[in-house]
PDB file of N, CA and C in Angstrom:
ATOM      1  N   UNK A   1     127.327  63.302 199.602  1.00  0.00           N
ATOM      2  CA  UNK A   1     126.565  64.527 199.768  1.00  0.00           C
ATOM      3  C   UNK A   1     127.046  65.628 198.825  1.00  0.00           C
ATOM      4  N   UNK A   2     128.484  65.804 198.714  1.00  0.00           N
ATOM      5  CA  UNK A   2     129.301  66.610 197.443  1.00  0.00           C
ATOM      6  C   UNK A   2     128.890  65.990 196.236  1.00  0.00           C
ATOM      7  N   UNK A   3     128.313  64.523 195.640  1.00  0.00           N
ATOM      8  CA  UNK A   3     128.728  64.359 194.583  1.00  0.00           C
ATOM      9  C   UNK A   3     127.752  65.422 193.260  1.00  0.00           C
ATOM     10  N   UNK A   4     128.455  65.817 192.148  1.00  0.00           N
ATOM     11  CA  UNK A   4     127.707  66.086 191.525  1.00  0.00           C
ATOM     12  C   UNK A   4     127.497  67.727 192.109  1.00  0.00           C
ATOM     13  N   UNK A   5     128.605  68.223 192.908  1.00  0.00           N
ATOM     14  CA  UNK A   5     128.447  69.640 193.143  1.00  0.00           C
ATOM     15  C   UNK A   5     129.451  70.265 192.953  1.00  0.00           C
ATOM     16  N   UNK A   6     129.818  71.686 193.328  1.00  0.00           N
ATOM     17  CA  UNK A   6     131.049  72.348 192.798  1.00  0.00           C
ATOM     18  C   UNK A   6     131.175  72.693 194.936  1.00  0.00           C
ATOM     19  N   UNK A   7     132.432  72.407 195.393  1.00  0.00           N
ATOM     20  CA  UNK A   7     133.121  72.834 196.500  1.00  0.00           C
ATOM     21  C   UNK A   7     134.254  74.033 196.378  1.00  0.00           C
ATOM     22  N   UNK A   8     133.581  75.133 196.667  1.00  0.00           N
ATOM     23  CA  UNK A   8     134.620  76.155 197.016  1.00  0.00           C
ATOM     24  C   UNK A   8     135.170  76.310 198.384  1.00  0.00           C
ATOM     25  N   UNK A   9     136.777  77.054 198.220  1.00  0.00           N
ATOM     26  CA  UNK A   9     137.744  76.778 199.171  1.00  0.00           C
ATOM     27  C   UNK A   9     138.300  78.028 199.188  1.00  0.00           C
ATOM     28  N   UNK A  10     138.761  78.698 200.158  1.00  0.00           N
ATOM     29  CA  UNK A  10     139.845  79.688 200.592  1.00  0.00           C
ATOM     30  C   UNK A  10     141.059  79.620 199.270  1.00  0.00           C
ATOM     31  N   UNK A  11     141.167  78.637 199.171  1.00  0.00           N
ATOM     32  CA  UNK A  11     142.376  78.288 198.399  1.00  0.00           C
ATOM     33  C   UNK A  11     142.191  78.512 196.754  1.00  0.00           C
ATOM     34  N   UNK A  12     141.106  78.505 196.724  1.00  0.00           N
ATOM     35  CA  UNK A  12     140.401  78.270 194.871  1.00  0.00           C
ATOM     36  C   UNK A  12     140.396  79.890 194.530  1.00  0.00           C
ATOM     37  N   UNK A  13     140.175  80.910 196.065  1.00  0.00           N
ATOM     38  CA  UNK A  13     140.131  82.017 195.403  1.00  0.00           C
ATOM     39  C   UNK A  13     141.410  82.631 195.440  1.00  0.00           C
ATOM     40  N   UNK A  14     142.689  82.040 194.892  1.00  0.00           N
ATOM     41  CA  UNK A  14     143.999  82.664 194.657  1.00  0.00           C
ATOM     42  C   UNK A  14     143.895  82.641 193.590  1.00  0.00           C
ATOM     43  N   UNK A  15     143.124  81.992 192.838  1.00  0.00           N
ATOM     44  CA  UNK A  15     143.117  81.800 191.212  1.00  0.00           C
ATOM     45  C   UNK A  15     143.488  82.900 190.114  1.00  0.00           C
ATOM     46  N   UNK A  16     143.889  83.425 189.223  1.00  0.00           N
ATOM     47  CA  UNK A  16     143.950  84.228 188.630  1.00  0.00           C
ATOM     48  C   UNK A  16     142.867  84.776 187.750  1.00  0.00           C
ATOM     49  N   UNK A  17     142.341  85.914 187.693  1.00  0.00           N
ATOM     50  CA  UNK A  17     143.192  86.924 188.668  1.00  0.00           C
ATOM     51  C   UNK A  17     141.580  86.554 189.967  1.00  0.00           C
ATOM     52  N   UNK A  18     142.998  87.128 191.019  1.00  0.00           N
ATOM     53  CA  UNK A  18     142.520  86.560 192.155  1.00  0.00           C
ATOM     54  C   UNK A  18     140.904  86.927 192.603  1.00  0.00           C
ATOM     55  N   UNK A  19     140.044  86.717 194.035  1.00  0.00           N
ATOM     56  CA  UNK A  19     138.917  86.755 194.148  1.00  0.00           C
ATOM     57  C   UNK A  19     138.977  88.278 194.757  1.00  0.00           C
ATOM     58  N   UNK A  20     138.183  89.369 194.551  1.00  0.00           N
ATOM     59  CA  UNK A  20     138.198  90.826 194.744  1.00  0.00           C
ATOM     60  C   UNK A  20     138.508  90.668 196.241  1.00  0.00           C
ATOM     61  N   UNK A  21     137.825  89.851 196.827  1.00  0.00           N
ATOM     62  CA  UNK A  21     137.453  89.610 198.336  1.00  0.00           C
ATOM     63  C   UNK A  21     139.307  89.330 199.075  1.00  0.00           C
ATOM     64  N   UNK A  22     139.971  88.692 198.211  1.00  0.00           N
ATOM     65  CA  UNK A  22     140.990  88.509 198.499  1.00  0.00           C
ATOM     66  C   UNK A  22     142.300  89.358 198.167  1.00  0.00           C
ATOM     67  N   UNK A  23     142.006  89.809 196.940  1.00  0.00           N
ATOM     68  CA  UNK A  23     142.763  91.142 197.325  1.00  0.00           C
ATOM     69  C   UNK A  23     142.691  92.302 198.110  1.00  0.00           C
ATOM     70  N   UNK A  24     141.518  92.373 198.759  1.00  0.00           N
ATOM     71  CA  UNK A  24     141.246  93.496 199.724  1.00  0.00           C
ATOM     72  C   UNK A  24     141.786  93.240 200.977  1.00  0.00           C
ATOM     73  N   UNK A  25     141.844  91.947 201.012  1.00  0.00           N
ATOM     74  CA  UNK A  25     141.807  91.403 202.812  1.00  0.00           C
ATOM     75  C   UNK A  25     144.105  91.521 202.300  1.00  0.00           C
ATOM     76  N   UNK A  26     144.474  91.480 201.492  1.00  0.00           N
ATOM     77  CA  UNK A  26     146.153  91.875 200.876  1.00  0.00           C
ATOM     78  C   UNK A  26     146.006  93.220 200.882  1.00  0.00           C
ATOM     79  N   UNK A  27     145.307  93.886 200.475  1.00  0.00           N
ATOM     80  CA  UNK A  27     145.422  95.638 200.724  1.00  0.00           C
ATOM     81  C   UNK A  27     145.389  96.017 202.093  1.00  0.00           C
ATOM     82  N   UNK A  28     144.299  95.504 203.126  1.00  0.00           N
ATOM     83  CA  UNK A  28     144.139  95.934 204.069  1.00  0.00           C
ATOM     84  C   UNK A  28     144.862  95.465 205.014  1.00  0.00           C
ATOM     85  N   UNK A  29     145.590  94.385 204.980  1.00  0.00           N
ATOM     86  CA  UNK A  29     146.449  93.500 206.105  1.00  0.00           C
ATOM     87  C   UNK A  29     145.655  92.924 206.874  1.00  0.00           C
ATOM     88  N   UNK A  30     144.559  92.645 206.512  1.00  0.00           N
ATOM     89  CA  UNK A  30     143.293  92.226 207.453  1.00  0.00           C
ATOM     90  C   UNK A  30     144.040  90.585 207.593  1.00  0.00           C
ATOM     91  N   UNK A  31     144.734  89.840 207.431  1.00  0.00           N
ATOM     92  CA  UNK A  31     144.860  88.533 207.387  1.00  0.00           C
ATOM     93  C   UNK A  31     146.610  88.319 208.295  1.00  0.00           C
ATOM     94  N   UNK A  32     146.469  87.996 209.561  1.00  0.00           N
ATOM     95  CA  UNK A  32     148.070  88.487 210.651  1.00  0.00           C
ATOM     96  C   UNK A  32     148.286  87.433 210.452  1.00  0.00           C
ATOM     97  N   UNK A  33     148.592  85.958 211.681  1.00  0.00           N
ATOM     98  CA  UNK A  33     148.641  85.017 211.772  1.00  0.00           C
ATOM     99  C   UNK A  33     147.940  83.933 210.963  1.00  0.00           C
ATOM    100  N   UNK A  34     146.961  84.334 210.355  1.00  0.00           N
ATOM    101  CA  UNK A  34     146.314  83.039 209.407  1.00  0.00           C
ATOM    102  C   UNK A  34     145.336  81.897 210.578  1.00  0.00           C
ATOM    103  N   UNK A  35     145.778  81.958 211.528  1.00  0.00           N
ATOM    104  CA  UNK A  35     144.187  81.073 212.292  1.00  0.00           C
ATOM    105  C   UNK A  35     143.067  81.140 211.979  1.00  0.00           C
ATOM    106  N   UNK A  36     142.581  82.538 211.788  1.00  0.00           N
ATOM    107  CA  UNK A  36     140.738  82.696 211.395  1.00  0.00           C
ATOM    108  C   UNK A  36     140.425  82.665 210.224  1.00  0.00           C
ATOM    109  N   UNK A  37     141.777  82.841 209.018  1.00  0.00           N
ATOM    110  CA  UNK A  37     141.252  83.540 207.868  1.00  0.00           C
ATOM    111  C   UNK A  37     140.551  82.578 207.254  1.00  0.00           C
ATOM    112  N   UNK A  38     140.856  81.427 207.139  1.00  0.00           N
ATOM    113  CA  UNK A  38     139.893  80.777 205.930  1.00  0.00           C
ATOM    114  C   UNK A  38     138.539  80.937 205.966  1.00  0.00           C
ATOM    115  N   UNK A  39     137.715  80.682 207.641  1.00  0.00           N
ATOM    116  CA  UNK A  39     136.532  80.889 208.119  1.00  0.00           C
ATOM    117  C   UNK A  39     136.171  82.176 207.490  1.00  0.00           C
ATOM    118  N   UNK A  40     136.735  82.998 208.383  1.00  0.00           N
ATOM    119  CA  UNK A  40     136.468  84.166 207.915  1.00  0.00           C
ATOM    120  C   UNK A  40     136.417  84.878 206.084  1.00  0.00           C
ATOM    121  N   UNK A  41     137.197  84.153 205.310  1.00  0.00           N
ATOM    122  CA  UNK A  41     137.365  84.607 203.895  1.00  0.00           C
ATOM    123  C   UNK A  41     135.864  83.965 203.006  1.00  0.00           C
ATOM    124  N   UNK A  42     136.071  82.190 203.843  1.00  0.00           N
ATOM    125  CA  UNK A  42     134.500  81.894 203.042  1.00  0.00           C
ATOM    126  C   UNK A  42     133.094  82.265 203.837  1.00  0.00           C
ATOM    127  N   UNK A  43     133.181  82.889 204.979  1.00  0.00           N
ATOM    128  CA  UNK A  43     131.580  83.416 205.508  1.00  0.00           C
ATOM    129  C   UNK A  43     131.545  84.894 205.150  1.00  0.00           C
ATOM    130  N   UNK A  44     132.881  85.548 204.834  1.00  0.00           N
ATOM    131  CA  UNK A  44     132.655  86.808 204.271  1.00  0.00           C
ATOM    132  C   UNK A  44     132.455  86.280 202.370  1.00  0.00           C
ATOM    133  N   UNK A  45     132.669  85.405 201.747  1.00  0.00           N
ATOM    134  CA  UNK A  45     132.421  85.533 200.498  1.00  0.00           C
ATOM    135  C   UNK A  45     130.714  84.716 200.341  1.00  0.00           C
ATOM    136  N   UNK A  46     130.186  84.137 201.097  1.00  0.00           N
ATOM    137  CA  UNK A  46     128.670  83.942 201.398  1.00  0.00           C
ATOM    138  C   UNK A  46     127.980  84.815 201.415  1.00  0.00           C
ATOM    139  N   UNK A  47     128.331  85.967 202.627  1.00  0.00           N
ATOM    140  CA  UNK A  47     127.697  87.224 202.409  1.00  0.00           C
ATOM    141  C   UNK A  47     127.823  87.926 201.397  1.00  0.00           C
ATOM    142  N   UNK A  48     128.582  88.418 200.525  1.00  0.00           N
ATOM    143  CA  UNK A  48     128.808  89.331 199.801  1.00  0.00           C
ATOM    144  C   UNK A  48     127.974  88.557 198.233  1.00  0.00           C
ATOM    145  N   UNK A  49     128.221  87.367 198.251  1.00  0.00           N
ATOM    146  CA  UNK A  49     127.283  87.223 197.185  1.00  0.00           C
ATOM    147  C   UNK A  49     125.988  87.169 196.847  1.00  0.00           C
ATOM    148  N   UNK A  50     125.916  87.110 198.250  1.00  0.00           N
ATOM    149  CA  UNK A  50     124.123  87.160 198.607  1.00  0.00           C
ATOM    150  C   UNK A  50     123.756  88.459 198.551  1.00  0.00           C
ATOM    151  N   UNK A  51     124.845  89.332 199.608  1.00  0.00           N
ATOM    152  CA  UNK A  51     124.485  90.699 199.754  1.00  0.00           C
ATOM    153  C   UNK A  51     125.763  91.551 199.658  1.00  0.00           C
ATOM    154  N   UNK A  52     126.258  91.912 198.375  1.00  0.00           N
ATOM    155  CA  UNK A  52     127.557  93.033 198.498  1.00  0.00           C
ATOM    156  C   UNK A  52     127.540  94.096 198.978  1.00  0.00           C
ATOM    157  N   UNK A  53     126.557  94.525 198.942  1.00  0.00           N
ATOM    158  CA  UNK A  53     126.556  95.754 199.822  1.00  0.00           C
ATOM    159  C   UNK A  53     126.003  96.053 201.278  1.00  0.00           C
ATOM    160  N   UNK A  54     126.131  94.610 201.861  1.00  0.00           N
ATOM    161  CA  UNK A  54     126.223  94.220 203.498  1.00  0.00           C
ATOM    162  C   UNK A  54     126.754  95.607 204.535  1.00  0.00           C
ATOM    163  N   UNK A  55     125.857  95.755 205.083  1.00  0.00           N
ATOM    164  CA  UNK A  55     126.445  97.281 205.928  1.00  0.00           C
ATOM    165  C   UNK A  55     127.925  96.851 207.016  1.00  0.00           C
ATOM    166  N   UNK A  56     128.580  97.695 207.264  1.00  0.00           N
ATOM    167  CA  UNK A  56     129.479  96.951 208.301  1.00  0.00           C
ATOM    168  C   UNK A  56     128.817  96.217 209.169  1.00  0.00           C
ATOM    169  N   UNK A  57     127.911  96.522 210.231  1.00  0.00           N
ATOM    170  CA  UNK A  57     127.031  96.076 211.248  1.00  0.00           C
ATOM    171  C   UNK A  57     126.589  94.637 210.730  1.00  0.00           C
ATOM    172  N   UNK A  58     126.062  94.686 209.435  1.00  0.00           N
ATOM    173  CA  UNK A  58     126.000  93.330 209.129  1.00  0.00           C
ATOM    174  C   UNK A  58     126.933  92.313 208.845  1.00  0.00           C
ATOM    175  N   UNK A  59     128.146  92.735 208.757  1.00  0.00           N
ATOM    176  CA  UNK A  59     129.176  91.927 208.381  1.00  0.00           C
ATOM    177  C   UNK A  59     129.956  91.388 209.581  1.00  0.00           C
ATOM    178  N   UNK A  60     129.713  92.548 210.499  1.00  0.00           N
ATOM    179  CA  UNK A  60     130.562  91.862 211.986  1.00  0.00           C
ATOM    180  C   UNK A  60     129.286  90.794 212.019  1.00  0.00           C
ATOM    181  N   UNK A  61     127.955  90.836 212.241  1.00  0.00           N
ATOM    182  CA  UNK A  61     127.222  89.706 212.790  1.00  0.00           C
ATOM    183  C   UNK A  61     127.236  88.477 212.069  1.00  0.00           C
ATOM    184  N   UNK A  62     127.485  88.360 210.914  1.00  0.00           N
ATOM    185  CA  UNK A  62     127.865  87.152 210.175  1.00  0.00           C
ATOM    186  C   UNK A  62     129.174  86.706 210.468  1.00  0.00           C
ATOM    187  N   UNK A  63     129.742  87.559 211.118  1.00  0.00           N
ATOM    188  CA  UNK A  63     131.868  86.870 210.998  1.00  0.00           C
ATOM    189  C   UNK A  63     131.660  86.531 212.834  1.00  0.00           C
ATOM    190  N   UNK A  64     131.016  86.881 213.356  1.00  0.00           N
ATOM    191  CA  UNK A  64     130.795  86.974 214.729  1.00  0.00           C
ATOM    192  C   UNK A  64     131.450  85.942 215.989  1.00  0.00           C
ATOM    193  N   UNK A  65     131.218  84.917 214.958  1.00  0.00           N
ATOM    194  CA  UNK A  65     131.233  83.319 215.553  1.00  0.00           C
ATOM    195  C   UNK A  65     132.840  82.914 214.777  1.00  0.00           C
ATOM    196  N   UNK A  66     133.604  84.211 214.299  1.00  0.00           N
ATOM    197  CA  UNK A  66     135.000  83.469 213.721  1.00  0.00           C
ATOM    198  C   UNK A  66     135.802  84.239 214.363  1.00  0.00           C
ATOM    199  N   UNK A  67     136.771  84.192 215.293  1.00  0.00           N
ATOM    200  CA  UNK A  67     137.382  84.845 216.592  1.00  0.00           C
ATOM    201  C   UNK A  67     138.686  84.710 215.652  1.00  0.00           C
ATOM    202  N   UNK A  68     138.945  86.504 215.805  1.00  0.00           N
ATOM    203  CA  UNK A  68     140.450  86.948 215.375  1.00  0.00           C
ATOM    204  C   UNK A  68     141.084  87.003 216.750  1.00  0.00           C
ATOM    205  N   UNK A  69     142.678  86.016 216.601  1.00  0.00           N
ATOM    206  CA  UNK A  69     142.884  86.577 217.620  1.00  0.00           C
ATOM    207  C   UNK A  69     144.307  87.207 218.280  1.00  0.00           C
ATOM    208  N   UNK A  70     144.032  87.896 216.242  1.00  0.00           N
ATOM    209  CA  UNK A  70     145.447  89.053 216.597  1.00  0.00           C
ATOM    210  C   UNK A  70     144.883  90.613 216.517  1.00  0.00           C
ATOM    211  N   UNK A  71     143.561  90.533 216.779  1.00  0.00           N
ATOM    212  CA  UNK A  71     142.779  92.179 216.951  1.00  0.00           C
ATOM    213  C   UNK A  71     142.876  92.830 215.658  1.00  0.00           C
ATOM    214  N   UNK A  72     142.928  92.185 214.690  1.00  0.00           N
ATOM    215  CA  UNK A  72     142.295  92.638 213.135  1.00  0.00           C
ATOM    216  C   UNK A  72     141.248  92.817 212.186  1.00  0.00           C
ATOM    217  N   UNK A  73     140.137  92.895 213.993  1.00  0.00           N
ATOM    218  CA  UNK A  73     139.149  92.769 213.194  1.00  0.00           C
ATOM    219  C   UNK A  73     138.370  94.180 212.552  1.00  0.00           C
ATOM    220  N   UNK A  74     139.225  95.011 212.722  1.00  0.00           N
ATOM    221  CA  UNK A  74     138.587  96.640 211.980  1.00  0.00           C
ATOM    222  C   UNK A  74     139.160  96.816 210.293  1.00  0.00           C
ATOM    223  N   UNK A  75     140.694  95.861 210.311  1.00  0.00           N
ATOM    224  CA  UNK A  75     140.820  95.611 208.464  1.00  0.00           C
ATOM    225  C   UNK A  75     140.381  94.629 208.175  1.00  0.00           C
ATOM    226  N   UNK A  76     139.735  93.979 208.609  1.00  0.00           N
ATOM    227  CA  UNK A  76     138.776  92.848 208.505  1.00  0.00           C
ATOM    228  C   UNK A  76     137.526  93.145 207.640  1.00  0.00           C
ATOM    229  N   UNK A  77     137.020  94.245 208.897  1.00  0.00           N
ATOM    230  CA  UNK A  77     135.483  94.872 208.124  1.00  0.00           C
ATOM    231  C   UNK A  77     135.781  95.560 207.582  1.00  0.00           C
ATOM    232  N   UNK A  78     136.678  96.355 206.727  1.00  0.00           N
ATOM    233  CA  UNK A  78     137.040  97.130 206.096  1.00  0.00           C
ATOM    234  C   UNK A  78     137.476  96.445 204.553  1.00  0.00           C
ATOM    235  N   UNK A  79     137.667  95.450 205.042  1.00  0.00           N
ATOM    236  CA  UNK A  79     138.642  94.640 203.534  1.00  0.00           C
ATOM    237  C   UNK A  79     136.880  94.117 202.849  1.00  0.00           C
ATOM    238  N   UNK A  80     136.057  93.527 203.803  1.00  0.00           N
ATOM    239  CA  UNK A  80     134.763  92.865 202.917  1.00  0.00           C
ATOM    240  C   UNK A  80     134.345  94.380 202.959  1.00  0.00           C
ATOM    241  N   UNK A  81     134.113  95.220 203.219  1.00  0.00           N
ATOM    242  CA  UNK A  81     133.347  96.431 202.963  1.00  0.00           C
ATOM    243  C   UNK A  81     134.081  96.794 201.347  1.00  0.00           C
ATOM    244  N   UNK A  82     135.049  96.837 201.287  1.00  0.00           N
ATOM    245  CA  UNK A  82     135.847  96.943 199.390  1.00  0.00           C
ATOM    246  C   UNK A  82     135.065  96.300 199.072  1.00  0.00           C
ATOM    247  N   UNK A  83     135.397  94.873 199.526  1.00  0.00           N
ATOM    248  CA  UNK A  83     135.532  93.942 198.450  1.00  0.00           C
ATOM    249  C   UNK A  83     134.321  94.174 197.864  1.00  0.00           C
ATOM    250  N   UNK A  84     133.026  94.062 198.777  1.00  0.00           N
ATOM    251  CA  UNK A  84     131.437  94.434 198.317  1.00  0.00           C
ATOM    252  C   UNK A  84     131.212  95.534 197.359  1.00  0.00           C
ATOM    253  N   UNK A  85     131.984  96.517 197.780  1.00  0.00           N
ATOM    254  CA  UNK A  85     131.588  97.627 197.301  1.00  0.00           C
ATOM    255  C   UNK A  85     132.058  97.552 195.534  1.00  0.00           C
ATOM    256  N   UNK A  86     133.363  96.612 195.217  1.00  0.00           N
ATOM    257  CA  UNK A  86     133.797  96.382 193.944  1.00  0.00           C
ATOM    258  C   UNK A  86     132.784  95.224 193.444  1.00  0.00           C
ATOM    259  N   UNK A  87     132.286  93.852 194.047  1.00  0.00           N
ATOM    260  CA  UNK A  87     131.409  92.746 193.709  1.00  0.00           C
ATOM    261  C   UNK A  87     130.721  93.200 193.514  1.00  0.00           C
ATOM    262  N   UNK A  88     129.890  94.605 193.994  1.00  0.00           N
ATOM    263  CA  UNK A  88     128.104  95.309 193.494  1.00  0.00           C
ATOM    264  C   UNK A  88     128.567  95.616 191.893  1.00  0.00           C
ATOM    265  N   UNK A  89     129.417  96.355 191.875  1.00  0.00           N
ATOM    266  CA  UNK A  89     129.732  96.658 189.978  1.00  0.00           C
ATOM    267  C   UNK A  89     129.953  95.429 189.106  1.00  0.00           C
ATOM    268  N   UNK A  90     129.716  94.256 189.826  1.00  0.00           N
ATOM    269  CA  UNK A  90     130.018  93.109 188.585  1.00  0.00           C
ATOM    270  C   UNK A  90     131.466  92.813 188.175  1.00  0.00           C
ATOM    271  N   UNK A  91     132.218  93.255 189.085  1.00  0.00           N
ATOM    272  CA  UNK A  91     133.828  93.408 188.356  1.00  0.00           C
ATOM    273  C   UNK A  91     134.320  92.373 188.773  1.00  0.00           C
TER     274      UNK A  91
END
């Protein structure tokens, strides 16, 4: 079902220099224990490429179904709210 496609990973966006999305969620401390983040790093980088400038409201309802559960989820929406706001300029 992969063959002949490109699979992105949590892991691919450490790459240099890293994915905007992922330095924000390092600025903001949005990432405690590491249980949710991967979910959470690739359904927040779905949205933002579709839509970077995703309102907060829209960003909790897309992450909705990925349960933080060290209560981080306000640098959470705060870290994809950057990150969008830098992905709309093309950078």
């Amino acid at each position: 079902a992969v063959a002949g496609k490109s699979v992105q990973t949590a892991e691919g966006m450490q790459a240099k220099p890293r994915h905007p999305l992922l330095e924000a969620f390092i600025k903001h401390q949005a990432g405690q224990c590491g249980y949710c983040l991967t979910g959470i790093l690739m359904a927040s980088k779905a949205l933002l490429e579709k839509e970077p400038l995703a309102t907060r409201k829209r960003i909790a309802e897309v992450l909705e179904s990925n349960l933080c559960r060290c209560g981080a989820h306000a640098r959470i929406l705060d870290a994809v709210e950057e990150a969008g706001k830098f992905m709309s300029k093309g950078l």
